[in-house]
C-alpha atoms as a PDB file:
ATOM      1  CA  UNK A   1      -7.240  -8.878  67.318  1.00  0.00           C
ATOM      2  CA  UNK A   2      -3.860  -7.254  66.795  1.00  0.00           C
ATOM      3  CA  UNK A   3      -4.494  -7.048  63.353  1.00  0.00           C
ATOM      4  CA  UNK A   4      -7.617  -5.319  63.668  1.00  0.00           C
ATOM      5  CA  UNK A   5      -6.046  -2.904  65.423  1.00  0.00           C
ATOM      6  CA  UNK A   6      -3.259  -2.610  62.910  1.00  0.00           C
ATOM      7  CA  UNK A   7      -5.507  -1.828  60.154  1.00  0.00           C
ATOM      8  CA  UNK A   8      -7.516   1.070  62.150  1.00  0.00           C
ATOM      9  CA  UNK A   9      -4.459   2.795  63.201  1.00  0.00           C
ATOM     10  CA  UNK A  10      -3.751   3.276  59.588  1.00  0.00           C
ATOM     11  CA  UNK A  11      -7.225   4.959  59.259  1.00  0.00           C
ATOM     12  CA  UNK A  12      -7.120   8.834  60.844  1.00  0.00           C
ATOM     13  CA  UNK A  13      -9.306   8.949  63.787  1.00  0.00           C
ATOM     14  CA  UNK A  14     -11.867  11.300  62.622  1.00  0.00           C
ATOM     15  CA  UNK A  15     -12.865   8.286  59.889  1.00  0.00           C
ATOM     16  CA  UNK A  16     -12.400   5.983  62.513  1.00  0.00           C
ATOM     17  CA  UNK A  17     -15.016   7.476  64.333  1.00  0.00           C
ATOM     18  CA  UNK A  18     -17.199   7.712  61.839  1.00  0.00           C
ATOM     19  CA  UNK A  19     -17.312   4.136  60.869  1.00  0.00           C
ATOM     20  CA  UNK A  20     -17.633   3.019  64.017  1.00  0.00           C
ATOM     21  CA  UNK A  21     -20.774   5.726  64.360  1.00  0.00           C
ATOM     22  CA  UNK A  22     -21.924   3.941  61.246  1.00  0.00           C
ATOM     23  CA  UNK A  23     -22.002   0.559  62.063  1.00  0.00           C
ATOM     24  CA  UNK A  24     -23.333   1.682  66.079  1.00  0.00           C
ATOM     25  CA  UNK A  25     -26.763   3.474  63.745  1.00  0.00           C
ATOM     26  CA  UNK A  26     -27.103   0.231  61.909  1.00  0.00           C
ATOM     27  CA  UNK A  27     -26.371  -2.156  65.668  1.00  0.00           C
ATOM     28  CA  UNK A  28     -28.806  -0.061  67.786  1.00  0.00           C
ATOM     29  CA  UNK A  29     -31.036   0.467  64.624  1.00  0.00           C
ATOM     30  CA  UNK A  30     -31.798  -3.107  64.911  1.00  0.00           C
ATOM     31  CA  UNK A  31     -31.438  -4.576  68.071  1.00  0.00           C
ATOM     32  CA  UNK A  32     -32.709  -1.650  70.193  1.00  0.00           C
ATOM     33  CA  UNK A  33     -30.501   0.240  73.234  1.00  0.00           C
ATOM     34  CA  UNK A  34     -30.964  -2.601  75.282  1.00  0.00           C
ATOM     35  CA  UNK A  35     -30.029  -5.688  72.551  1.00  0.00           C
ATOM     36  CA  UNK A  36     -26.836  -3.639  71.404  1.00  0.00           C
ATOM     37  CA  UNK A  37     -23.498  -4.387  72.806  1.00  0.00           C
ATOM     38  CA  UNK A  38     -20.044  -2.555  72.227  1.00  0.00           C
ATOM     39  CA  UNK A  39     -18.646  -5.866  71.245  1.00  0.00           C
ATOM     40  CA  UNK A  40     -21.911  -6.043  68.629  1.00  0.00           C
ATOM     41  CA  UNK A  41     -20.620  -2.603  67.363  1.00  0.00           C
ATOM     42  CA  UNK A  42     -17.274  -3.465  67.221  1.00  0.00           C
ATOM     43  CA  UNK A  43     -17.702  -6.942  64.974  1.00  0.00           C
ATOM     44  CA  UNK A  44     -19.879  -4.284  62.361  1.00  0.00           C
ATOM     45  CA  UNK A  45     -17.075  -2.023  62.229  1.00  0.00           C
ATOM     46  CA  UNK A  46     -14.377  -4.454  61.897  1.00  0.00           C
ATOM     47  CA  UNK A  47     -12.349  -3.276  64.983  1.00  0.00           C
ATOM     48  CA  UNK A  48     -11.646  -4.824  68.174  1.00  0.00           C
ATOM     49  CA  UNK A  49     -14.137  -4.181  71.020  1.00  0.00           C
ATOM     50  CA  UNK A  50     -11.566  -2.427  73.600  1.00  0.00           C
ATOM     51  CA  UNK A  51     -10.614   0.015  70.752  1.00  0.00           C
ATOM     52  CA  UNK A  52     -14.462   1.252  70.987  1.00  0.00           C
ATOM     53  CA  UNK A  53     -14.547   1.294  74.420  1.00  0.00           C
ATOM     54  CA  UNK A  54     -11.467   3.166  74.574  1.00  0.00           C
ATOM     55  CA  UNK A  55     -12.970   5.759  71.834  1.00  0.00           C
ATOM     56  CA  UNK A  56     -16.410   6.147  72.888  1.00  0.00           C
ATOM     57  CA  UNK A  57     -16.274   5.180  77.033  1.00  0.00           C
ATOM     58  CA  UNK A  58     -19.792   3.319  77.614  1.00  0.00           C
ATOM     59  CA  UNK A  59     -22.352   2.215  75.511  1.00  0.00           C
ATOM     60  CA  UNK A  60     -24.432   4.862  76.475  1.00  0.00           C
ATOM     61  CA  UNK A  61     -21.926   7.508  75.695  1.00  0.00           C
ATOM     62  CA  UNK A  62     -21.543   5.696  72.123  1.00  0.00           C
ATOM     63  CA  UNK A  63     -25.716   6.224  71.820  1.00  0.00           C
ATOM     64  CA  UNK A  64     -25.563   9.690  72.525  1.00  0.00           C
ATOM     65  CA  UNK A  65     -23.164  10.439  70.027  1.00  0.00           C
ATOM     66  CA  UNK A  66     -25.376   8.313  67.501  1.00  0.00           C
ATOM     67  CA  UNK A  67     -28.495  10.172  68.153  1.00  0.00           C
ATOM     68  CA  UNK A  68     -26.319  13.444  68.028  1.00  0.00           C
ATOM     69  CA  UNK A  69     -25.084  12.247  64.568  1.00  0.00           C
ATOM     70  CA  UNK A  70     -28.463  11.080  63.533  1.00  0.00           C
ATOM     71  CA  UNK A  71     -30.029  14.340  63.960  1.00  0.00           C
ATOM     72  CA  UNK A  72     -27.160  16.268  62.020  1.00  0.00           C
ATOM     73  CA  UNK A  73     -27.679  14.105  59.338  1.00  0.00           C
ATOM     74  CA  UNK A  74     -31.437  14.864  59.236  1.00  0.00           C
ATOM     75  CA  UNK A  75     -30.813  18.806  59.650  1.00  0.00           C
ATOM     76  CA  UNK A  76     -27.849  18.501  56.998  1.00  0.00           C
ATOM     77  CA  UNK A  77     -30.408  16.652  54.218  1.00  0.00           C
ATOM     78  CA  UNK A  78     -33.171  19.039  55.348  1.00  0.00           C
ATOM     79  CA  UNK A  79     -30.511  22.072  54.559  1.00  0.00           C
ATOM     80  CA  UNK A  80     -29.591  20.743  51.099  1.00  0.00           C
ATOM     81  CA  UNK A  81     -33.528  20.350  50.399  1.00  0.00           C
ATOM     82  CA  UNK A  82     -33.525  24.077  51.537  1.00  0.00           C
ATOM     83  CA  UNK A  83     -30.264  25.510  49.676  1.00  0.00           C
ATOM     84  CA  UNK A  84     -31.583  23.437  46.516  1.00  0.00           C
ATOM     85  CA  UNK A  85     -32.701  26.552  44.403  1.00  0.00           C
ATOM     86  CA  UNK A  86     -32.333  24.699  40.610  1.00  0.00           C
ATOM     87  CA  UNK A  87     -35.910  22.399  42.137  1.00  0.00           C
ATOM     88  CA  UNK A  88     -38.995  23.591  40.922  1.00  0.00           C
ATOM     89  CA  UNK A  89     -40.699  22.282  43.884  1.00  0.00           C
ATOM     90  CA  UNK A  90     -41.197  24.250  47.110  1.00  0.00           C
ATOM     91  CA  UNK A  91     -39.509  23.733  49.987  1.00  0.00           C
ATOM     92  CA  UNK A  92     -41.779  21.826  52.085  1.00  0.00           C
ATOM     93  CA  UNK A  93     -41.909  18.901  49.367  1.00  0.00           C
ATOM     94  CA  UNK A  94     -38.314  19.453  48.402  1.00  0.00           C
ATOM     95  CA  UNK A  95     -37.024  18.684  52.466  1.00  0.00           C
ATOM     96  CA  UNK A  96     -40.147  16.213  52.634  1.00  0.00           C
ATOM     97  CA  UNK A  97     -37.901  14.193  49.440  1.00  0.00           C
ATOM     98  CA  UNK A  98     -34.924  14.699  51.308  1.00  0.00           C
ATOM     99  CA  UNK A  99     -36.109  12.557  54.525  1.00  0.00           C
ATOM    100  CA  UNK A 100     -37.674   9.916  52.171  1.00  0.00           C
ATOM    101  CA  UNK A 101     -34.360   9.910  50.289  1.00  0.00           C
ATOM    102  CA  UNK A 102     -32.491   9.476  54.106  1.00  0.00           C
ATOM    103  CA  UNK A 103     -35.243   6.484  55.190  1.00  0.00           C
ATOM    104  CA  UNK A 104     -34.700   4.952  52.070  1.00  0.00           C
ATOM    105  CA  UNK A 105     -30.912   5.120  51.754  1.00  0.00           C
ATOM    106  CA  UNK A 106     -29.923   4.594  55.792  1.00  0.00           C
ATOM    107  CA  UNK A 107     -32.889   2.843  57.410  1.00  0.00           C
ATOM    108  CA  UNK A 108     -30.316   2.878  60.806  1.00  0.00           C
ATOM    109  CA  UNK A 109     -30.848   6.626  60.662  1.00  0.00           C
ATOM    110  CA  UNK A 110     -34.492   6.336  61.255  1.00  0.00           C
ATOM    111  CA  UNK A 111     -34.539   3.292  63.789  1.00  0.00           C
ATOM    112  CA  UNK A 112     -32.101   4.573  65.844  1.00  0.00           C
ATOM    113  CA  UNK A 113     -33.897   8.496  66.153  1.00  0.00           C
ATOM    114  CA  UNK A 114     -36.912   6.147  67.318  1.00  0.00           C
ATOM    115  CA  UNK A 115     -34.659   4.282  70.119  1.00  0.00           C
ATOM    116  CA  UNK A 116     -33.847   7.923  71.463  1.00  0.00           C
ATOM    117  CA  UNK A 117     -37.155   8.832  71.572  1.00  0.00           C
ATOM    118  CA  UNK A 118     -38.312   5.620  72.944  1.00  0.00           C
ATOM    119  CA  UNK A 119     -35.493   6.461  75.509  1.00  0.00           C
ATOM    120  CA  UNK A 120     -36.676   9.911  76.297  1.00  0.00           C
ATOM    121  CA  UNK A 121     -37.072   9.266  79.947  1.00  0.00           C
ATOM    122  CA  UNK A 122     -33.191   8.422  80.464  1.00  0.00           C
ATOM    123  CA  UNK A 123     -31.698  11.133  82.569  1.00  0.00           C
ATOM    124  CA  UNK A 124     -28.626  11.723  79.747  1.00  0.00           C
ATOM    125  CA  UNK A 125     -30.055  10.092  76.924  1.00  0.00           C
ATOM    126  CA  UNK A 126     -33.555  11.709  76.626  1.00  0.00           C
ATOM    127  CA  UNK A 127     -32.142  15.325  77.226  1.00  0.00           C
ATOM    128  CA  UNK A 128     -30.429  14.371  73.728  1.00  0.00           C
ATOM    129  CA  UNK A 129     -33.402  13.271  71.897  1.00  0.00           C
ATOM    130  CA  UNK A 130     -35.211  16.319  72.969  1.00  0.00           C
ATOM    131  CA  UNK A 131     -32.960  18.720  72.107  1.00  0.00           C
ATOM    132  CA  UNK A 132     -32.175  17.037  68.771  1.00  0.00           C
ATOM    133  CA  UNK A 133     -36.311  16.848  68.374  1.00  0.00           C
ATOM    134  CA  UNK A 134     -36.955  20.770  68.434  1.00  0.00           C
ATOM    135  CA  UNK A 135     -33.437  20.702  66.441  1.00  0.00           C
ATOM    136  CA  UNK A 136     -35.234  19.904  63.428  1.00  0.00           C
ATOM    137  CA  UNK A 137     -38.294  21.666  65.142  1.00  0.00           C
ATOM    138  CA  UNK A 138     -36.246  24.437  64.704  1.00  0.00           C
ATOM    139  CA  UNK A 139     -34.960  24.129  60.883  1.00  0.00           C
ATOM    140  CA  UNK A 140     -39.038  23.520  59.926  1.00  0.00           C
ATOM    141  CA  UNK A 141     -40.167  27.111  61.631  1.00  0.00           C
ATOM    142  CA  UNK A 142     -36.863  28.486  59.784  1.00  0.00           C
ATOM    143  CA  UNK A 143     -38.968  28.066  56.686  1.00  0.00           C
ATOM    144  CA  UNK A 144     -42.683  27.260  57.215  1.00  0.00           C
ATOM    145  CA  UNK A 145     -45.737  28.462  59.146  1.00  0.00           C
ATOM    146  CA  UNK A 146     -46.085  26.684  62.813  1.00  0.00           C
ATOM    147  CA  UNK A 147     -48.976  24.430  61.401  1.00  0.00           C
ATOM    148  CA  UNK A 148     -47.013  23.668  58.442  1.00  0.00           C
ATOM    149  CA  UNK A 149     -43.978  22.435  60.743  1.00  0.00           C
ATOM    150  CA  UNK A 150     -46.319  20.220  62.816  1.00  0.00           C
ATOM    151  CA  UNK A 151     -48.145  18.994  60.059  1.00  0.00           C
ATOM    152  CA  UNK A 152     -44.800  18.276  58.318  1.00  0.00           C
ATOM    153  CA  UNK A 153     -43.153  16.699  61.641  1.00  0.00           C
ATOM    154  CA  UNK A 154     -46.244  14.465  62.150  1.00  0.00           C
ATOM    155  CA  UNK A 155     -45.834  12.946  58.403  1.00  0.00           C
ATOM    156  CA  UNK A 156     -41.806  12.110  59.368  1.00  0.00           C
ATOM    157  CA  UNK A 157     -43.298  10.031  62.728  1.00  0.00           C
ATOM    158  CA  UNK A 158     -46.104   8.513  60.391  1.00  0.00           C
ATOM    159  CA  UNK A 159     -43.323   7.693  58.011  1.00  0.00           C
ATOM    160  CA  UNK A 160     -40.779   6.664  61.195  1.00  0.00           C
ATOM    161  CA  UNK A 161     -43.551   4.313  62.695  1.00  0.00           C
ATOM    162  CA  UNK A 162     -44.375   2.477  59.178  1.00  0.00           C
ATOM    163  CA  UNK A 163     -40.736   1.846  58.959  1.00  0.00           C
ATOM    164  CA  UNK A 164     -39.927   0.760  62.573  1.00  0.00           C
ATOM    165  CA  UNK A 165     -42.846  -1.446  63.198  1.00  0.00           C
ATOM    166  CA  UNK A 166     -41.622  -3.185  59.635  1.00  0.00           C
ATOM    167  CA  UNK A 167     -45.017  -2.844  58.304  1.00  0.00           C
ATOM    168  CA  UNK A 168     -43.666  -3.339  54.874  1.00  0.00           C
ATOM    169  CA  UNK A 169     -44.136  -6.845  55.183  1.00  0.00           C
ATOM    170  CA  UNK A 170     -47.443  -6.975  55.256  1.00  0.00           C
ATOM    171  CA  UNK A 171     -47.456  -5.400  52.092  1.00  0.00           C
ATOM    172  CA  UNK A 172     -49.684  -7.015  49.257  1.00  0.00           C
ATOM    173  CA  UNK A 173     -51.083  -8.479  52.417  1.00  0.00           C
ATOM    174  CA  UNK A 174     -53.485  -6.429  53.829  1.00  0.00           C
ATOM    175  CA  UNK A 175     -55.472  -3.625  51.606  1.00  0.00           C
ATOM    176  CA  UNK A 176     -54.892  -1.102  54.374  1.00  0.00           C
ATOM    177  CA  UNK A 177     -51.215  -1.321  55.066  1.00  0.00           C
ATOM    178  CA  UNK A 178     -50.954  -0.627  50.901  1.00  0.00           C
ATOM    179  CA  UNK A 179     -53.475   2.166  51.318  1.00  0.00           C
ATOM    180  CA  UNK A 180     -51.034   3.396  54.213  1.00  0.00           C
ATOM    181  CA  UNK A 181     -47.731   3.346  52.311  1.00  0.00           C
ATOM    182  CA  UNK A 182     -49.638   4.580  49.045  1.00  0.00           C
ATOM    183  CA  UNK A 183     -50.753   7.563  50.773  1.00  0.00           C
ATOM    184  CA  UNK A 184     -47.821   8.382  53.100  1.00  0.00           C
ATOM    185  CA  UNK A 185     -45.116   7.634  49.859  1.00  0.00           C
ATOM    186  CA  UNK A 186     -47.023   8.550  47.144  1.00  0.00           C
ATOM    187  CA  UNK A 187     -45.020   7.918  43.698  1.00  0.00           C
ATOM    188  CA  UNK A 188     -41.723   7.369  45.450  1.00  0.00           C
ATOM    189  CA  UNK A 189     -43.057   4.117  47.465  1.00  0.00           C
ATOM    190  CA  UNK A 190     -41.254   1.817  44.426  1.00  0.00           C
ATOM    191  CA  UNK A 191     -38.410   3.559  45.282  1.00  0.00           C
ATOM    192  CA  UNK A 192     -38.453   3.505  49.195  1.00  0.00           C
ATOM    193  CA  UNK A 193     -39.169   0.044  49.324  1.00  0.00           C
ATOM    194  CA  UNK A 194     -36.185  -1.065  47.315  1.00  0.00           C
ATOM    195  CA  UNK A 195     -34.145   1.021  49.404  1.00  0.00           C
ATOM    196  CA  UNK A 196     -35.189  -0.268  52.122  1.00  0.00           C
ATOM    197  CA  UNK A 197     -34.880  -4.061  51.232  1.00  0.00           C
ATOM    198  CA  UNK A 198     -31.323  -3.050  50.684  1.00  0.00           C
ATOM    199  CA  UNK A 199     -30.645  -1.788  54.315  1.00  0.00           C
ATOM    200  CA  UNK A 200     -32.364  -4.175  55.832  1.00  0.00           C
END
């Protein structure tokens, strides 16, 4: 354990923290809020369990700051897609690539935004996923009409549920999940699904 600890306090804290944010998306990504453990988190980081808990406090604490992450990285992609002037696309298909491009690189990303909102009735956890909700809420109105934002919001949770009830493999199973994923990914399913075979 000592030289666990060695190693990290050769890394500066601000990476630190982020890899130990990274491997927490991927933990609670995949065994939920209530399967993930500190000690789960801390073997995916490579650092010794009391070193998290003396970083992050509690496991909910650590959560929080995940979903807090999780929706900056969403926002950040979306402002990219936004800022992205050399596309010939408009900007509702251009930040509609960017989240496909997110799913398919950081499937963690998407699981665990779906354990906060599963958690939205948690006194200090679903104030978070609220406010991180109408965060991106927020962004959309920034640059589309209301129904464009819902209709655009509604795709990401169509897209969020295909990926978190793991759908995909039923694929070349059952005509209707392919008719789902063809319609919902369009040309980029090739892509999404080898992205996401990588994450998994």
């Amino acid at each position: 354990m000592s030289s666990m600890v060695s190693k990290t306090d050769r890394i500066p804290a601000a990476e630190r923290r982020e890899q130990i944010l990274e491997a927490a998306t991927r933990v609670f990504g995949e065994l939920g809020y209530a399967g993930a453990t500190t000690d789960r988190v801390a073997k995916a980081a490579g650092i010794s369990q009391p070193y998290v808990v003396r970083m992050f406090g509690t496991k909910e604490q650590l959560f929080i700051e995940v979903l807090e992450r999780t929706c900056e990285l969403i926002v950040a992609a979306f402002d990219r897609a936004v800022a992205d002037e050399a596309s010939d696309k408009p900007v509702g298909p251009r930040i509609g690539e960017a989240y496909v491009h997110l799913v398919e690189t950081d499937r963690g990303v998407l699981l665990a935004l779906m354990q906060g909102f599963i958690l939205g009735h948690d006194p200090n956890i679903g104030p978070v996923a609220r406010r991180g909700f109408l965060r991106i809420y927020d962004r959309m109105r920034e640059v589309m009409t209301p129904d464009e934002a819902m209709r655009f919001m509604a795709q990401g949770m169509l897209i969020n549920t295909l990926i978190a009830s793991n759908l995909t493999v039923r694929i070349d199973e059952d005509e209707r999940v392919d008719e789902l994923f063809a319609c919902t990914f369009g040309d980029k399913l090739g892509i999404v699904l080898e992205g996401l075979s990588r994450s998994a």
